[in-house]
Protein backbone atom coordinates (compact mmCIF):
# COMPACT_ATOMS: atom_id res chain seq x y z
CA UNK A 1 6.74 -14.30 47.53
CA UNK A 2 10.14 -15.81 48.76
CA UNK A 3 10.48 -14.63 52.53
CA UNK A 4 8.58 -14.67 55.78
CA UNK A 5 8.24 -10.92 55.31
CA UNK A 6 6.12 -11.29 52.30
CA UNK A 7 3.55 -13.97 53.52
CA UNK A 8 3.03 -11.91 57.01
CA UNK A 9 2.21 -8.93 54.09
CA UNK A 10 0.00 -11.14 52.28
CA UNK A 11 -2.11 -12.21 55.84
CA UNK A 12 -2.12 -8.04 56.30
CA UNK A 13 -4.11 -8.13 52.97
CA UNK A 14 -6.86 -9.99 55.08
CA UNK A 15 -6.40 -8.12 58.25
CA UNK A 16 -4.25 -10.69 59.81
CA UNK A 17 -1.39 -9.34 61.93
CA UNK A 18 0.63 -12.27 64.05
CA UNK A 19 2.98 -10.92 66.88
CA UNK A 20 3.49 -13.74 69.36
CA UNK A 21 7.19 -12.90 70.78
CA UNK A 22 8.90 -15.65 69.37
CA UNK A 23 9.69 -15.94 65.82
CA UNK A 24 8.72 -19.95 66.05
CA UNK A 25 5.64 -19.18 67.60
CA UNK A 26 4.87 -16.47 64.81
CA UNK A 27 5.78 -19.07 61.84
CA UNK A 28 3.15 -21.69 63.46
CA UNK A 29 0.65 -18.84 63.91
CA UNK A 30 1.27 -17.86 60.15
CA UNK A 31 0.63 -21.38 59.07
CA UNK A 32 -2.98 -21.67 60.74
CA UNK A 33 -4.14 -18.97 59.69
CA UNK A 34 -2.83 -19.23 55.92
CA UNK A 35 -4.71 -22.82 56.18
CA UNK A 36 -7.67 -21.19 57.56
CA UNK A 37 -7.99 -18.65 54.54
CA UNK A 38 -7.39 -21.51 51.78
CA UNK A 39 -9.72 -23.69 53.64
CA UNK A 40 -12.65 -20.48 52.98
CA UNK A 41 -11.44 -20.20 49.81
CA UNK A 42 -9.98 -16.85 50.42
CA UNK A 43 -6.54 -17.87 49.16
CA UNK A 44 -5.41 -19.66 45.93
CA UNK A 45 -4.03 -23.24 46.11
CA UNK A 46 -0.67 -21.86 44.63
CA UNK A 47 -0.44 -19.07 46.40
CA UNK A 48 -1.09 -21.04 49.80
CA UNK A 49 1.23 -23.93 48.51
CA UNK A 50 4.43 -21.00 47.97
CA UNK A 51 3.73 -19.27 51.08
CA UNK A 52 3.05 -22.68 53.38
CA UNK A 53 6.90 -23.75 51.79
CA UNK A 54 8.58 -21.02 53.13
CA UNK A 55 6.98 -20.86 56.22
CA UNK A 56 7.98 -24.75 56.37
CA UNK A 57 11.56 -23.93 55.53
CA UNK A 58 11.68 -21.04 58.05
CA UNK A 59 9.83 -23.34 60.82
CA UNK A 60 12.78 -26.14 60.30
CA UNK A 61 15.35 -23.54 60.63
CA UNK A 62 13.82 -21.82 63.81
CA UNK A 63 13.72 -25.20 65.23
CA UNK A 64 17.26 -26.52 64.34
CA UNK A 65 18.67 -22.92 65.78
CA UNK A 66 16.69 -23.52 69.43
CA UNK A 67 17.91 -26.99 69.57
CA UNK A 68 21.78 -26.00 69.80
């Protein structure tokens, strides 16, 4: 796993499709409901830690691109 692309096809795996219209709003989405499968167990803790660091990384550039 090393891009947004690839954790949005891992939340498809559990029938989890986020489409908010902004990509911010999409990365945030991705993030609760990542936590919400690790939380029930549904996700491994390595797994969840790879995919929560790129949705960090991708979050901090989203937000650093809207500021300018």
């Amino acid at each position: 796993m090393k891009t947004v692309y690839d954790v949005a096809q891992l939340l498809k795996k559990y029938g989890i499709f986020v489409y908010l219209g902004k990509r911010e709003w999409d990365i945030e989405m991705m993030e609760y409901e990542l936590t919400e499968l690790f939380k029930h167990k549904l996700l491994d803790r390595e797994v969840y830690a790879r995919a929560r660091s790129i949705l960090k990384v991708e979050l901090d550039k989203e937000k650093a691109k809207n500021r300018v």
